[in-house]
C-alpha atoms as a PDB file:
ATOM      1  CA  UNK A   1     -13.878   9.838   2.453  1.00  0.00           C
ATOM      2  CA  UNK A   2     -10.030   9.775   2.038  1.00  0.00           C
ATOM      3  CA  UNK A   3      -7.921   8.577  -0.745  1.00  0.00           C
ATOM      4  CA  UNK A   4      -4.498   6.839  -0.064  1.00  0.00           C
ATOM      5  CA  UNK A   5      -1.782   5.995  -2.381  1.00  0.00           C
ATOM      6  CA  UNK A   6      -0.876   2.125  -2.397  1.00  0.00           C
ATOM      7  CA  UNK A   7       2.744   1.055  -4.443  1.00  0.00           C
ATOM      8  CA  UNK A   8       2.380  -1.792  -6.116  1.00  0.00           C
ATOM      9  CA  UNK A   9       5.106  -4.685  -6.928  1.00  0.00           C
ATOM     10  CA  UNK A  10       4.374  -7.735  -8.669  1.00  0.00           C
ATOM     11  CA  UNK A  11       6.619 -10.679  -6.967  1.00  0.00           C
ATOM     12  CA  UNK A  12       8.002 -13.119  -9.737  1.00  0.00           C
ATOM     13  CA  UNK A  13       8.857 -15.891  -7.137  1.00  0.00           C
ATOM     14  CA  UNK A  14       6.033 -16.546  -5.653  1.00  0.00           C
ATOM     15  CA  UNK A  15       3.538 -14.952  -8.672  1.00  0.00           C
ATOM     16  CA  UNK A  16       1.581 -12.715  -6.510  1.00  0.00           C
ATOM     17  CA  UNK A  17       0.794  -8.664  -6.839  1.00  0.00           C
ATOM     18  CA  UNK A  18       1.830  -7.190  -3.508  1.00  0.00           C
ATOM     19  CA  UNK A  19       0.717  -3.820  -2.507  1.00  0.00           C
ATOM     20  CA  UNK A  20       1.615  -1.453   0.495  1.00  0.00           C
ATOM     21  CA  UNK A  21       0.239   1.898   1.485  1.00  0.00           C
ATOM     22  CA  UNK A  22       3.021   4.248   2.648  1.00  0.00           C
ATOM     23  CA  UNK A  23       2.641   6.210   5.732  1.00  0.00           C
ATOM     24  CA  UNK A  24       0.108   3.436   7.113  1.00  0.00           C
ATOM     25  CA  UNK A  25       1.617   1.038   9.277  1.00  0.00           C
ATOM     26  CA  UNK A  26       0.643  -2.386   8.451  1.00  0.00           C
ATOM     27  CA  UNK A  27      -1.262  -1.537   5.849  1.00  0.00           C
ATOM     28  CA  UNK A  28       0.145  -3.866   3.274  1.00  0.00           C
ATOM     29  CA  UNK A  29      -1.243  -7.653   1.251  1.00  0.00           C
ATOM     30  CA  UNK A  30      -1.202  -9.775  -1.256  1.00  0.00           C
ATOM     31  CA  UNK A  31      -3.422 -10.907  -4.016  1.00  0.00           C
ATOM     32  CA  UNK A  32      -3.152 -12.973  -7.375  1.00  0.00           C
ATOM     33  CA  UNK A  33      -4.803 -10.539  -9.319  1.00  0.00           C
ATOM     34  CA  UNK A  34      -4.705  -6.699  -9.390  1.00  0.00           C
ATOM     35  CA  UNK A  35      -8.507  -6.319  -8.417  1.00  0.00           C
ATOM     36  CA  UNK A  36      -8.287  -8.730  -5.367  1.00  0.00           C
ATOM     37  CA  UNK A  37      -5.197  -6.889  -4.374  1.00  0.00           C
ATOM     38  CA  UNK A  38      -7.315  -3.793  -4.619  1.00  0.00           C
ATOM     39  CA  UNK A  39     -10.316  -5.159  -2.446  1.00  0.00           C
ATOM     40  CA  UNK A  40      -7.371  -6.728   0.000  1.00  0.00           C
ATOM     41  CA  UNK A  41      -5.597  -3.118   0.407  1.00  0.00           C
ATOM     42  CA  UNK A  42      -9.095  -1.373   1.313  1.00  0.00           C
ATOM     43  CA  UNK A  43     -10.282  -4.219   4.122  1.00  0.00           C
ATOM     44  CA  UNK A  44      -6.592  -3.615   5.512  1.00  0.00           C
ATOM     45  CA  UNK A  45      -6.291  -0.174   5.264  1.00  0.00           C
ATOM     46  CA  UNK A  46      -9.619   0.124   7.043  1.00  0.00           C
ATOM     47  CA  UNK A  47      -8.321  -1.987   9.809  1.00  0.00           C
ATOM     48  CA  UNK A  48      -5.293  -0.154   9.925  1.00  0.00           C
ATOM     49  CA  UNK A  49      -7.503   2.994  10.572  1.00  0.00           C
ATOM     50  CA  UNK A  50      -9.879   1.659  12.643  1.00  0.00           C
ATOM     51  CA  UNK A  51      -6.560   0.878  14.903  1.00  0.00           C
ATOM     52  CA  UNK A  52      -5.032   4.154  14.090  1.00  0.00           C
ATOM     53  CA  UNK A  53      -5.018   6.145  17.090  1.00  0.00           C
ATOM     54  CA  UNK A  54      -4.303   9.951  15.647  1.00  0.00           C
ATOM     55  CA  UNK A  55      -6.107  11.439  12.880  1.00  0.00           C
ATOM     56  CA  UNK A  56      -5.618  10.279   9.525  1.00  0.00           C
ATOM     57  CA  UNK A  57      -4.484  13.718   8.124  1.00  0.00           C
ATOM     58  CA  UNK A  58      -1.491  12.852  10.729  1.00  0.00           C
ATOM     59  CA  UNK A  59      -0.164  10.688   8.355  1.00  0.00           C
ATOM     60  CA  UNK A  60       2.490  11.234   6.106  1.00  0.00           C
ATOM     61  CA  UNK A  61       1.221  11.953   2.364  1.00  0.00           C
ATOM     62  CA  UNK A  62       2.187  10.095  -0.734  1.00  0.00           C
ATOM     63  CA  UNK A  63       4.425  12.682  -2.847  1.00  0.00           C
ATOM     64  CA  UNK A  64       5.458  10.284  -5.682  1.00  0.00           C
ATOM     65  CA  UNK A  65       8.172   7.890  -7.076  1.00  0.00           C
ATOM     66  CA  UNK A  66      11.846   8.750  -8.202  1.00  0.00           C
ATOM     67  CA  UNK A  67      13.861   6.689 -10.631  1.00  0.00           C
ATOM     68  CA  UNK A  68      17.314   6.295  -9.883  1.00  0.00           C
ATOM     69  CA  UNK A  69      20.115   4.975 -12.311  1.00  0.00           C
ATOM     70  CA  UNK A  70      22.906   3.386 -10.104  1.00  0.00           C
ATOM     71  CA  UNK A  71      25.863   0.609 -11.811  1.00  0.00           C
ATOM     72  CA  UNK A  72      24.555  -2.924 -11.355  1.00  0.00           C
END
């Protein structure tokens, strides 16, 4: 059993929770609620694995999230 990290964003235009795994490539969906979302990112990221040819301790590691203040 492995855990990944999935970010999150909820998109105002269309009113759906979007969610991506970093590291994974093409492991990313969308759902209108958090808990599909959830079940949606584990059937993809299982795919995504399934396709994956290394190991998955290859992959890059989710470290965490900076803010950044910039002038808008």
């Amino acid at each position: 059993m492995k855990t990944f990290t999935a970010y999150v964003e909820w998109d105002p235009e269309v009113k759906v929770y979007v969610g991506v795994v970093p590291g994974v490539p093409g492991a990313h969906t969308q759902a209108a609620t958090l808990d599909e979302l959830k079940d949606n990112l584990k059937e993809v990221l299982e795919l995504c694995l399934e396709e994956y040819e290394g190991s998955p301790e290859d992959l890059p590691r989710f470290v965490g999230v900076q803010q950044i203040e910039v002038a808008a």
